[in-house]
Protein backbone atom coordinates (compact mmCIF):
# COMPACT_ATOMS: atom_id res chain seq x y z
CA UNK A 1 0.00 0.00 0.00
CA UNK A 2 1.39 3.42 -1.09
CA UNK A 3 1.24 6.27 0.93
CA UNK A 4 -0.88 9.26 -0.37
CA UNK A 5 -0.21 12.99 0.77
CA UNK A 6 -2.71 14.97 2.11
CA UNK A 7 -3.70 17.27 -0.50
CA UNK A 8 -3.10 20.50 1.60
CA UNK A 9 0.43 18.91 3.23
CA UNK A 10 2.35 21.54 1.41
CA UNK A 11 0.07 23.84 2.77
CA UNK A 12 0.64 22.86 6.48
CA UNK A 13 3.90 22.79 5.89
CA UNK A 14 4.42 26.45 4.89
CA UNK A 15 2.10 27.53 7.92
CA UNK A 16 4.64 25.31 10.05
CA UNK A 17 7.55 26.81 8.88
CA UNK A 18 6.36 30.17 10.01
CA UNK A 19 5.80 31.08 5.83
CA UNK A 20 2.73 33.47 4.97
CA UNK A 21 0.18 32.00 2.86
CA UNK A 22 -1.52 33.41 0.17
CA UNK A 23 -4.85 32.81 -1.47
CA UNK A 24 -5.30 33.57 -5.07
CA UNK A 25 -8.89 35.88 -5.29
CA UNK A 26 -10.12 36.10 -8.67
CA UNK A 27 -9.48 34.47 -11.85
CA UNK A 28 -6.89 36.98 -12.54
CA UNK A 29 -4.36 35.45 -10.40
CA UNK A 30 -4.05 38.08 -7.72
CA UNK A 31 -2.43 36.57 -4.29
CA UNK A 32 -3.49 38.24 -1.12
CA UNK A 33 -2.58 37.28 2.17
CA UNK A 34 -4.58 34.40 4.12
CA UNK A 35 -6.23 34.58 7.80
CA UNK A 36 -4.34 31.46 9.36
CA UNK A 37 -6.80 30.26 11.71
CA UNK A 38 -9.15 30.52 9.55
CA UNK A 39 -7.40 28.96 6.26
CA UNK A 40 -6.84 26.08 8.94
CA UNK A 41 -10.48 25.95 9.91
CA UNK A 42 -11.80 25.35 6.79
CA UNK A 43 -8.85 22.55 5.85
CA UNK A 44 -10.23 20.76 8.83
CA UNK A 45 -13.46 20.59 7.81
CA UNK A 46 -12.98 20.10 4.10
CA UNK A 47 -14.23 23.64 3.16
CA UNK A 48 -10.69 24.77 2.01
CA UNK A 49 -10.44 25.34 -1.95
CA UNK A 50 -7.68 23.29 -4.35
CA UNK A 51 -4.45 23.78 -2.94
CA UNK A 52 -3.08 24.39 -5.64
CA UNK A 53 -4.89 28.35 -5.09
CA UNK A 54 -2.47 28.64 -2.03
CA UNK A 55 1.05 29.92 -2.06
CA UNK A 56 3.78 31.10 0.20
CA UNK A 57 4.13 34.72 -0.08
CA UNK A 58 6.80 35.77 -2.28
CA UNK A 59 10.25 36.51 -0.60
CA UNK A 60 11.21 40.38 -1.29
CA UNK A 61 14.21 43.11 -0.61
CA UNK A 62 13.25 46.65 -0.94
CA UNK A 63 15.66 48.78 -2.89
CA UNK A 64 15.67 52.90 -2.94
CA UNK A 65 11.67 52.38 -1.65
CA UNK A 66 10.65 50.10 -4.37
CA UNK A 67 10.16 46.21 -3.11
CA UNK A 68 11.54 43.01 -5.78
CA UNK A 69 10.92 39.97 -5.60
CA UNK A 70 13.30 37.03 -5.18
CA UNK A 71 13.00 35.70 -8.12
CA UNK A 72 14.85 35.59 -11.32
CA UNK A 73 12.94 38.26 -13.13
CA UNK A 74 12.62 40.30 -9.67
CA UNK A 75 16.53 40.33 -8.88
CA UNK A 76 17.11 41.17 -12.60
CA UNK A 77 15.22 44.82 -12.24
CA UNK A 78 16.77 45.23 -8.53
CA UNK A 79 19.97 45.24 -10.11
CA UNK A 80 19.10 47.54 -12.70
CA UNK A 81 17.46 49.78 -10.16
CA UNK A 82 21.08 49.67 -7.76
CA UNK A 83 22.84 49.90 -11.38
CA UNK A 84 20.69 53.01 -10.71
CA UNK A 85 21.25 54.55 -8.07
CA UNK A 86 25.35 54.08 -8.54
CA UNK A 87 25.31 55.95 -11.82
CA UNK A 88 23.42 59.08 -10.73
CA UNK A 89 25.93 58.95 -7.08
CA UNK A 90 29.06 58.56 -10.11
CA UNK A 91 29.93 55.62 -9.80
CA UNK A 92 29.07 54.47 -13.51
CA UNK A 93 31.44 51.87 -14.90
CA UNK A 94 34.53 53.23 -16.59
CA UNK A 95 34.48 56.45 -14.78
């Protein structure tokens, strides 16, 4: 007999790792944050949507006021934007 993961173990495991979970609210793909107890509540009693509408929130650093997320894409403009900010001090490459 094989053993079969809970459907919302990745879930659980985010909340247990002290992650923030977001829901996904619309079609549109916009992530907003989730109420723990309540996300919780409705796992227990089967009321919870597909997990696969769940995420942990998105790692960030916030550069010169604007905030970039961990990702490939989001490091890419947060160097651009320190690339930035070391031109206009003079520090531009070659100088």
């Amino acid at each position: 007999m094989s053993k079969t993961e809970h459907p919302y173990a990745q879930v659980l495991r985010w909340i247990a790792d002290g992650e923030t979970v977001e829901c996904c609210y619309g079609e549109g793909g916009v992530y907003g944050p989730c109420e723990t107890e309540g996300l919780l509540g409705n796992i227990a009693r089967g009321a919870a949507v597909k997990p696969n509408f769940f995420r942990p929130k998105p790692r960030t650093i916030n550069i010169n006021g604007h905030e970039y997320a961990l990702s490939d894409q989001g490091l890419a403009e947060a160097l651009h934007e320190v690339n930035l900010i070391f031109k206009e001090a003079g520090y531009a490459k070659g100088a």
